[in-house]
C-alpha atoms as a PDB file:
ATOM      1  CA  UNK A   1     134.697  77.138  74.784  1.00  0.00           C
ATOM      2  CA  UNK A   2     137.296  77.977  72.248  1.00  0.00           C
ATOM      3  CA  UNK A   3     140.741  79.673  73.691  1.00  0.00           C
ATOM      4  CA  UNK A   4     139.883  82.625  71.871  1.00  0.00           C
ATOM      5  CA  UNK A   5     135.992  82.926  73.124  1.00  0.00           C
ATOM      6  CA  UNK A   6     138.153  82.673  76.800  1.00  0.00           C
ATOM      7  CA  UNK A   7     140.227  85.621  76.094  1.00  0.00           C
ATOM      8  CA  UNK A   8     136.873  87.742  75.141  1.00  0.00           C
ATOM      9  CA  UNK A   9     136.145  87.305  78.831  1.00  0.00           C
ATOM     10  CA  UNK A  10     139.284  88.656  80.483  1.00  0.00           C
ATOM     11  CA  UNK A  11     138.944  92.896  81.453  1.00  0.00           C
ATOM     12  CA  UNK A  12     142.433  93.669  82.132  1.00  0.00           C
ATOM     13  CA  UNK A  13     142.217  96.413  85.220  1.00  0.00           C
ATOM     14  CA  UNK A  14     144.792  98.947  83.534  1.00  0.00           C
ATOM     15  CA  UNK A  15     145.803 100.458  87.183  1.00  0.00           C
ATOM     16  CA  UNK A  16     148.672 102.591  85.786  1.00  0.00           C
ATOM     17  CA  UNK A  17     149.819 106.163  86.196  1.00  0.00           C
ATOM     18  CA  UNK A  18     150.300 107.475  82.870  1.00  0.00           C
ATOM     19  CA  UNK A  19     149.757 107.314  79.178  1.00  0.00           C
ATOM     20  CA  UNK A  20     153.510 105.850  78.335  1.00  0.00           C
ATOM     21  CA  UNK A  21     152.146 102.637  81.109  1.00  0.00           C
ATOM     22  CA  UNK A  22     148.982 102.456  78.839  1.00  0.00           C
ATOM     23  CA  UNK A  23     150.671 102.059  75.806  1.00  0.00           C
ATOM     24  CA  UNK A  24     152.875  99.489  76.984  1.00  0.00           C
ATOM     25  CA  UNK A  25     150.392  96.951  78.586  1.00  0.00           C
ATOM     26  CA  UNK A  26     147.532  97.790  75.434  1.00  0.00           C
ATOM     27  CA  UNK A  27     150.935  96.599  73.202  1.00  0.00           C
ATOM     28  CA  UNK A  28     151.297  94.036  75.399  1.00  0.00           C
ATOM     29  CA  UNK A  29     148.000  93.032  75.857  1.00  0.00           C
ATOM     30  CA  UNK A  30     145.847  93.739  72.970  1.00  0.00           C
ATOM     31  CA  UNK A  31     145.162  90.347  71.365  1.00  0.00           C
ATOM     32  CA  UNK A  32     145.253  88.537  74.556  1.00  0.00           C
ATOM     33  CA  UNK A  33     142.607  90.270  76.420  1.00  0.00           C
ATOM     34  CA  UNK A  34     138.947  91.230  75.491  1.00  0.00           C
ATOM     35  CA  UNK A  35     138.798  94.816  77.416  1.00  0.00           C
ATOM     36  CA  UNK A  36     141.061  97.179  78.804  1.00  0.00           C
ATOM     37  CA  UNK A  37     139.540  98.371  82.293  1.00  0.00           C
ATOM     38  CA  UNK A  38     140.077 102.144  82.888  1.00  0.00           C
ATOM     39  CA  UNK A  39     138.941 103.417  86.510  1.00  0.00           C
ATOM     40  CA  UNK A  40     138.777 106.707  88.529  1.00  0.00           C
ATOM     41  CA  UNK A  41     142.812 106.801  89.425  1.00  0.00           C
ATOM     42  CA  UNK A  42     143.942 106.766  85.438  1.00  0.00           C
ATOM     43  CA  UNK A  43     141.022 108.282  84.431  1.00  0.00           C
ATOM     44  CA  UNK A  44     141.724 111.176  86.757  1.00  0.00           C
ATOM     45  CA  UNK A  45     145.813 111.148  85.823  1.00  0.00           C
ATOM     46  CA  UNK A  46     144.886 111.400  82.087  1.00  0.00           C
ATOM     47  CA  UNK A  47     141.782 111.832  81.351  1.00  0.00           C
ATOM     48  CA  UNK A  48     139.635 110.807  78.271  1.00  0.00           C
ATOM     49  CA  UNK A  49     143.129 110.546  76.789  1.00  0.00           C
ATOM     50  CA  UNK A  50     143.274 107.106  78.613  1.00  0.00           C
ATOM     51  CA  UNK A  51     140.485 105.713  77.279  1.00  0.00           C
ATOM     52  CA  UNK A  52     141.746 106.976  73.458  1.00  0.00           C
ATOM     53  CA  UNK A  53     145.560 105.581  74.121  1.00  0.00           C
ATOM     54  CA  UNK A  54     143.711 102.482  74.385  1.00  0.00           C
ATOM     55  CA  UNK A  55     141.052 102.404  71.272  1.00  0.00           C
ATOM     56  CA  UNK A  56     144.453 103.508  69.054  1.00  0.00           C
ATOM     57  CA  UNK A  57     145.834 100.141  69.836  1.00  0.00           C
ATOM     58  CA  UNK A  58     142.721  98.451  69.064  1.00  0.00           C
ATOM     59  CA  UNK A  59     141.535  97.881  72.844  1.00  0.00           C
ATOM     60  CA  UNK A  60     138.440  98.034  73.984  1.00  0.00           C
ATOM     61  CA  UNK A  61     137.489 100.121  77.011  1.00  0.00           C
ATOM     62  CA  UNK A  62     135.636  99.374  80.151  1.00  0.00           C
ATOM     63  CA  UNK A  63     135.367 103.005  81.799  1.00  0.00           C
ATOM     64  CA  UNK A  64     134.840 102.398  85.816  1.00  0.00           C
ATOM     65  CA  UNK A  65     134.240 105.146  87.354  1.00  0.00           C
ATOM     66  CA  UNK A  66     130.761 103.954  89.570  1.00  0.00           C
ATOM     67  CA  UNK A  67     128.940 107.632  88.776  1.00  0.00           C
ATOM     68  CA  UNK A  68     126.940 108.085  92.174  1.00  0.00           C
ATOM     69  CA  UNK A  69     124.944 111.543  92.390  1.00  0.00           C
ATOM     70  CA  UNK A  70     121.637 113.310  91.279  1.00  0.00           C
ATOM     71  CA  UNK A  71     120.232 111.629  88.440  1.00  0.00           C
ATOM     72  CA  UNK A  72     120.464 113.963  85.798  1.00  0.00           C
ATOM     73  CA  UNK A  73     124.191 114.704  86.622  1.00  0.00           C
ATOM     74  CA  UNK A  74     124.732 111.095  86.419  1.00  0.00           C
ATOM     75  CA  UNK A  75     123.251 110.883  82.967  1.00  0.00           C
ATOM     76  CA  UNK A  76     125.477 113.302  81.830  1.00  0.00           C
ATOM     77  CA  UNK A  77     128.519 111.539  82.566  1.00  0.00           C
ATOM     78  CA  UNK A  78     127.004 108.706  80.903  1.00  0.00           C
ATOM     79  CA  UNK A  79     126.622 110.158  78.087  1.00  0.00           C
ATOM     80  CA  UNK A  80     129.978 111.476  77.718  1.00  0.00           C
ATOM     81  CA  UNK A  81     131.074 108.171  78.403  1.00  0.00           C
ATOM     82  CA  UNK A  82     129.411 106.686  75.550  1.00  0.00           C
ATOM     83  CA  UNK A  83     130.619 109.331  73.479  1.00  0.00           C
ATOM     84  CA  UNK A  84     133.925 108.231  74.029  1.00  0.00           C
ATOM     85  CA  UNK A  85     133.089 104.821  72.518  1.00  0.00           C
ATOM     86  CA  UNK A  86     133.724 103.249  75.638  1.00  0.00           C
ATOM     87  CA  UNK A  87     132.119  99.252  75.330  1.00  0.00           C
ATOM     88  CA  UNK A  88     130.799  99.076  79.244  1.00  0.00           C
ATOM     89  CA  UNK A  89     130.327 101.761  81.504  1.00  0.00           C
ATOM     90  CA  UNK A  90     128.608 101.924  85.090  1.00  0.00           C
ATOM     91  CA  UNK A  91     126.788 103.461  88.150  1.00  0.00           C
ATOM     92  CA  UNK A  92     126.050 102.694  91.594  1.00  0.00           C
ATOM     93  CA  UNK A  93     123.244 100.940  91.561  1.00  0.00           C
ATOM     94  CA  UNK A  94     122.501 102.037  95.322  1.00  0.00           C
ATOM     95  CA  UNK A  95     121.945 105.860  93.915  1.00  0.00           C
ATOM     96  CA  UNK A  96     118.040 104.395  93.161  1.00  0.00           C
ATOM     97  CA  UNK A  97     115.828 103.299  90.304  1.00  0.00           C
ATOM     98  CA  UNK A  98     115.342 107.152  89.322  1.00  0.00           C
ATOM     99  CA  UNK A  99     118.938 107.249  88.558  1.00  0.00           C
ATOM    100  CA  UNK A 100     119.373 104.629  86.576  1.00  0.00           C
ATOM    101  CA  UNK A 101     116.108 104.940  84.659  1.00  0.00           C
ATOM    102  CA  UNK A 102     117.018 108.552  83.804  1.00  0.00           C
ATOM    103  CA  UNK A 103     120.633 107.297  82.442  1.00  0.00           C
ATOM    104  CA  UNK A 104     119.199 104.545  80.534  1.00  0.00           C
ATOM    105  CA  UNK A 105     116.747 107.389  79.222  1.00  0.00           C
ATOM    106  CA  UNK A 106     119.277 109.590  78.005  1.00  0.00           C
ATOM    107  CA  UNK A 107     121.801 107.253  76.364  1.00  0.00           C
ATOM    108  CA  UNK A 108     118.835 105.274  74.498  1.00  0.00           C
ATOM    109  CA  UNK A 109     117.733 108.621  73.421  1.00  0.00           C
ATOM    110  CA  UNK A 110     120.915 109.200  71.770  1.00  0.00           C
ATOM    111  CA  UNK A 111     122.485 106.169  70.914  1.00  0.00           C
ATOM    112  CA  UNK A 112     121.307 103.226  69.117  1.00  0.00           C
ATOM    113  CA  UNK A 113     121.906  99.966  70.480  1.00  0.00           C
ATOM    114  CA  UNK A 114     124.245  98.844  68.410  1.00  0.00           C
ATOM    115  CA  UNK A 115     126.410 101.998  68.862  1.00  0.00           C
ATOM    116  CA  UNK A 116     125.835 102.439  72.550  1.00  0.00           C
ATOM    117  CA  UNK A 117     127.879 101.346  75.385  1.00  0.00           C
ATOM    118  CA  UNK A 118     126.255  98.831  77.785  1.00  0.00           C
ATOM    119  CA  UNK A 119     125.363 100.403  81.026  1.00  0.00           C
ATOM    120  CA  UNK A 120     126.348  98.161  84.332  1.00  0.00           C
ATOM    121  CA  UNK A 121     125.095  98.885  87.945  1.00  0.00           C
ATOM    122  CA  UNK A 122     127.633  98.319  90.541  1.00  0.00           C
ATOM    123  CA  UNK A 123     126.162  96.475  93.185  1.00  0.00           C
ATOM    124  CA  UNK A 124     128.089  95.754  96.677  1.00  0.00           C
ATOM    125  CA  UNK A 125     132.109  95.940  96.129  1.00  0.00           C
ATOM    126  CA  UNK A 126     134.116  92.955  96.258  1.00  0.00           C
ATOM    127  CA  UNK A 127     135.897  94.328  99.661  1.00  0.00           C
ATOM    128  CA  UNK A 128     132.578  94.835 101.457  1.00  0.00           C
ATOM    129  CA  UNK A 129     131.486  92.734 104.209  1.00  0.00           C
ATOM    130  CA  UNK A 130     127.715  92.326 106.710  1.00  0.00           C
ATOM    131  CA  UNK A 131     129.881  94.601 108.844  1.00  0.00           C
ATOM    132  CA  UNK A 132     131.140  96.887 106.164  1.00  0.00           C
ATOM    133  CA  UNK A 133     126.945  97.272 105.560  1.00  0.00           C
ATOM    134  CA  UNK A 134     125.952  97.732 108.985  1.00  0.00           C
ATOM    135  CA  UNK A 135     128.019 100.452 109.319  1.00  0.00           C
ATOM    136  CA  UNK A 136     126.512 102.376 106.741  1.00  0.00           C
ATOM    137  CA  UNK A 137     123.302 101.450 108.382  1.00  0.00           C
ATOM    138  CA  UNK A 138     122.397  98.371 106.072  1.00  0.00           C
ATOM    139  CA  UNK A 139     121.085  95.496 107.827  1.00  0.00           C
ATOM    140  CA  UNK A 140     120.733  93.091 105.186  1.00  0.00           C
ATOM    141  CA  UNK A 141     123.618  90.684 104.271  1.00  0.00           C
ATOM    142  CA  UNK A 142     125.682  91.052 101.118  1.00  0.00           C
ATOM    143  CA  UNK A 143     123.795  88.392  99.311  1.00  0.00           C
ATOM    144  CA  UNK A 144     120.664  90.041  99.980  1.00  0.00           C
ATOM    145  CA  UNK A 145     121.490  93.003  99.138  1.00  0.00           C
ATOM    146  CA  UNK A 146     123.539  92.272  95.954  1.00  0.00           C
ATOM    147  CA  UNK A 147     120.087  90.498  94.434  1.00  0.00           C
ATOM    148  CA  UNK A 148     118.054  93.572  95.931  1.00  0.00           C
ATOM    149  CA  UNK A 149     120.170  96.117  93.462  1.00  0.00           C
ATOM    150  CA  UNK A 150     120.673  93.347  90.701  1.00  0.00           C
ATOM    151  CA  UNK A 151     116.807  93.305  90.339  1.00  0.00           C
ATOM    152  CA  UNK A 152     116.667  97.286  91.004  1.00  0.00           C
ATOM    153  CA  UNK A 153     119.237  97.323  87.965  1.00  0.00           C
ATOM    154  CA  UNK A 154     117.115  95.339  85.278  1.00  0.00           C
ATOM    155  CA  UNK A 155     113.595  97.064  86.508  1.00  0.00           C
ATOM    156  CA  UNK A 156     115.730 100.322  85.941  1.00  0.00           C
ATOM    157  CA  UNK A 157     116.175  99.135  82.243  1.00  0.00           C
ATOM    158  CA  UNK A 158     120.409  98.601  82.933  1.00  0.00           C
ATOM    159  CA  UNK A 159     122.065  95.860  80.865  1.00  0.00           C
ATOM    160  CA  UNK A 160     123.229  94.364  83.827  1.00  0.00           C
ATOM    161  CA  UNK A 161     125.816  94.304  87.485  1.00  0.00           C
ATOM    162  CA  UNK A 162     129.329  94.184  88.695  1.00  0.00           C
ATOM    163  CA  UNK A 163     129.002  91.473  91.470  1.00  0.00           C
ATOM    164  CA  UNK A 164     131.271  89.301  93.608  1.00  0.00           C
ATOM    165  CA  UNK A 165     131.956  86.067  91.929  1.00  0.00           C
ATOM    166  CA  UNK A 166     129.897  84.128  94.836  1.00  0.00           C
ATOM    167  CA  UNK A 167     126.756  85.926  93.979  1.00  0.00           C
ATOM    168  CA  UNK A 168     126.469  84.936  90.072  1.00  0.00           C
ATOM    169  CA  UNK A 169     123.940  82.037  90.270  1.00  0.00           C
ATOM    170  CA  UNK A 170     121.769  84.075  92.873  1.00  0.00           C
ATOM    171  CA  UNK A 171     121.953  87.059  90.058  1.00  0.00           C
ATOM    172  CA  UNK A 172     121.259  84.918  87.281  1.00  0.00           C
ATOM    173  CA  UNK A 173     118.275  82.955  89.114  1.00  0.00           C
ATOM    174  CA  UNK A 174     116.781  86.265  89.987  1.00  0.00           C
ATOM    175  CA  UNK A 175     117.654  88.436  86.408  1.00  0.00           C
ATOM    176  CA  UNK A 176     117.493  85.301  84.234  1.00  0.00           C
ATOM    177  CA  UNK A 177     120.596  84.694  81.717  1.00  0.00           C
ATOM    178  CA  UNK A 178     120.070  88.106  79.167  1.00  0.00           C
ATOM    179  CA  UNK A 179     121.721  90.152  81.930  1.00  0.00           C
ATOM    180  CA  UNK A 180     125.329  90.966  82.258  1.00  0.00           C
ATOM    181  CA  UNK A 181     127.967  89.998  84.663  1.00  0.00           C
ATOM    182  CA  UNK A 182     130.806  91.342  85.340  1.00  0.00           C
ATOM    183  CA  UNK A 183     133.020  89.945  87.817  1.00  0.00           C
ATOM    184  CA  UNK A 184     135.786  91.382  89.783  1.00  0.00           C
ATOM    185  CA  UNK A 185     137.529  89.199  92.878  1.00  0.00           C
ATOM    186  CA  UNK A 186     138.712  86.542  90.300  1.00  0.00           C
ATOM    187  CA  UNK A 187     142.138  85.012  91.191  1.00  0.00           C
ATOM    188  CA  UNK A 188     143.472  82.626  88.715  1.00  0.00           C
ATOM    189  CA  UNK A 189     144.924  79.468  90.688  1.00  0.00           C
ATOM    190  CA  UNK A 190     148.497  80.594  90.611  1.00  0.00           C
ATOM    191  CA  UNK A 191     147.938  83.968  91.795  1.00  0.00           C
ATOM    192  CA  UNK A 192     147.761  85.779  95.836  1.00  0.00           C
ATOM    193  CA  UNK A 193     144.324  86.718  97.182  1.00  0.00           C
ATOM    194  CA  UNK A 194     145.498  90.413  98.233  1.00  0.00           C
ATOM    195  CA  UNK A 195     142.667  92.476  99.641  1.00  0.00           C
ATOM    196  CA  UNK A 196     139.930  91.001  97.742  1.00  0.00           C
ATOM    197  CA  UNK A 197     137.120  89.042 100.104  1.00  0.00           C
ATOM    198  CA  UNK A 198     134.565  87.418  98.319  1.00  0.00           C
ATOM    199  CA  UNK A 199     136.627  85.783  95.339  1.00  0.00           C
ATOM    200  CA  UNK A 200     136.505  82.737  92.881  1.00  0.00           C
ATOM    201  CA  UNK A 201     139.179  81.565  90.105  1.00  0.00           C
ATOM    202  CA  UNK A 202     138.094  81.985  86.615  1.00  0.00           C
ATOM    203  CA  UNK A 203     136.464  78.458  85.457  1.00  0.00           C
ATOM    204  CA  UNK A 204     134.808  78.635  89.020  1.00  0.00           C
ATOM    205  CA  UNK A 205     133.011  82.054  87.627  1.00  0.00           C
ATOM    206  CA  UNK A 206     132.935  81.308  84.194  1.00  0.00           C
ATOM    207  CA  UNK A 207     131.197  78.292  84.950  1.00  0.00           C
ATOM    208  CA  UNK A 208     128.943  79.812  87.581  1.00  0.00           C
ATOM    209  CA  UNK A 209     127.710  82.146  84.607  1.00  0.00           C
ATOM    210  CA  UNK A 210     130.076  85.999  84.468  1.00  0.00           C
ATOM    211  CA  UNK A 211     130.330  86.660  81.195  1.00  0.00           C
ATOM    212  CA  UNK A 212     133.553  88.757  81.914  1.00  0.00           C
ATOM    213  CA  UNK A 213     136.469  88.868  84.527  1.00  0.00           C
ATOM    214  CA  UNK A 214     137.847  92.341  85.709  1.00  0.00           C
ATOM    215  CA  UNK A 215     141.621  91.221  86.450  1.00  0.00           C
ATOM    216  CA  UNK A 216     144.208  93.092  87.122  1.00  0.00           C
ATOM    217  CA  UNK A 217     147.258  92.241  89.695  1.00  0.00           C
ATOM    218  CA  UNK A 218     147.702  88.286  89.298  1.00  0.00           C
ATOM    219  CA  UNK A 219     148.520  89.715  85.203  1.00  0.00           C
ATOM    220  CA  UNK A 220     150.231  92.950  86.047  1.00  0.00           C
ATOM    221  CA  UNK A 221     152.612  91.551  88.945  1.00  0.00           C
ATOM    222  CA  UNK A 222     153.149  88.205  87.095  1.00  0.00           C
ATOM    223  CA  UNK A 223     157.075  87.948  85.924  1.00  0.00           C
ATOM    224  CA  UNK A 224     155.368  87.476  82.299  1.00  0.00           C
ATOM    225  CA  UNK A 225     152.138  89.225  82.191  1.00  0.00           C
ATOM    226  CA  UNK A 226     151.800  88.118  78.456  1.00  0.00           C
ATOM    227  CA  UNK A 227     152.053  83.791  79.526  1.00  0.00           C
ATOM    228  CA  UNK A 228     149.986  84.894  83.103  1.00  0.00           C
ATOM    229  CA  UNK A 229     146.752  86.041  80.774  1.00  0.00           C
ATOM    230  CA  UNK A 230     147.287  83.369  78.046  1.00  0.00           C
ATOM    231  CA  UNK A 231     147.309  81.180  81.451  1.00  0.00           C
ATOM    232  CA  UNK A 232     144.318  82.558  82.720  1.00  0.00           C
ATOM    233  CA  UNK A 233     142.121  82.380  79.509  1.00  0.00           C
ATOM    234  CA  UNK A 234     143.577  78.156  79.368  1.00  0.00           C
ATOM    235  CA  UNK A 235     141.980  77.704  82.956  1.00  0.00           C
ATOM    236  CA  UNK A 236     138.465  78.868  81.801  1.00  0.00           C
ATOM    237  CA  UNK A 237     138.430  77.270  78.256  1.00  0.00           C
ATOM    238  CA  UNK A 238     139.745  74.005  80.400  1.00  0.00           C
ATOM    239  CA  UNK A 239     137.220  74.406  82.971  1.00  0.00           C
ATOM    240  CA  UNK A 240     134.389  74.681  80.580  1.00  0.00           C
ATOM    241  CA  UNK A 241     135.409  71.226  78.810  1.00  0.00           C
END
């Protein structure tokens, strides 16, 4: 894997407060990073303006807001977030099949698949545990669970799931290697676990088969953010040698 192809992979998690933050780190950041990730805290500070402050620096836009609600409501949003442009976009995967296949419905209808954003099911978060589940009720573990929505997801029609690092190989064994992966709780060697729980640096994922890494603090905190993603896109193209 070439440096470049490495820096494709790496979704920088743009958790600022304000359009003058945005423009700094898309500067900053724009030829070093594949994707800019915009969530709900940005999203609701500024707005769609977020997702635009990044596309005028040449950025490309993961929008992460996890829609959860009736389905047509959900395909709604979806559609306005493809009509931003946005390249990835996503849902909980836990709101049901009717959900998703009524999103996937809508956006095909409109969109061409070359034009269209792909659509990503959120599956269990990074921070949940067996207990975080059973108090919702959910008996299963994590692992089951995660390849109980990842194959929900695909059946649904979705392009593919945001998934804890440790559950790629039982995704891709399960949804077969056409399905996307996008990993958050990756923590490059040098950088501090924080609150994340299930976690994996980013040759272990790479390797293990994500096709992109949501990252956020181990760049943003890093003394040089601009050497601390250059040094995170030289661990996966070393640890795919």
């Amino acid at each position: 894997m070439t440096r470049e192809e490495a820096r494709k992979k790496i979704i920088f998690a743009l958790d600022v407060h304000g359009l003058e933050d945005i423009d700094r780190w898309a500067d900053a950041l724009a030829d070093k990073v594949g994707m800019f990730k915009v969530g709900k805290e940005l999203f609701t500070s500024c707005g769609p303006a977020a997702v635009k402050a990044v596309q005028r620096r040449g950025g490309q836009v993961f929008l992460d807001l996890k829609y959860h609600d009736i389905p047509n409501t959900v395909a709604s949003a979806m559609l306005e977030a493809a009509r931003l442009g946005v390249q990835l976009a996503n849902l909980h995967a836990i709101g049901g099949a009717e959900m998703m296949e009524t999103t996937v419905a809508a956006v095909h209808k409109e969109f061409s698949d070359a034009e269209r954003p792909r659509l990503l099911a959120v599956t269990i978060l990074t921070s949940s545990t067996v207990e975080t589940l059973r108090q919702v009720g959910i008996e299963h573990s994590v692992q089951d669970m995660v390849v109980r929505l990842a194959r929900l997801a695909k059946a649904s029609g979705m392009d593919g799931v945001v998934a804890s690092p440790l559950e790629i190989g039982l995704i891709r064994e399960a949804c077969g290697t056409d399905f996307l992966i996008v990993t958050p709780g990756v923590r490059p060697t040098f950088a501090a676990v924080d609150d994340q729980k299930r976690i994996m640096t980013p040759a272990e994922a790479v390797s293990s088969g994500a096709d992109y890494l949501v990252i956020g603090r181990p760049i943003a905190k890093a003394q040089d953010p601009v050497q601390a993603a250059e040094s995170i896109a030289a661990e996966i193209t070393d640890g795919a040698a």
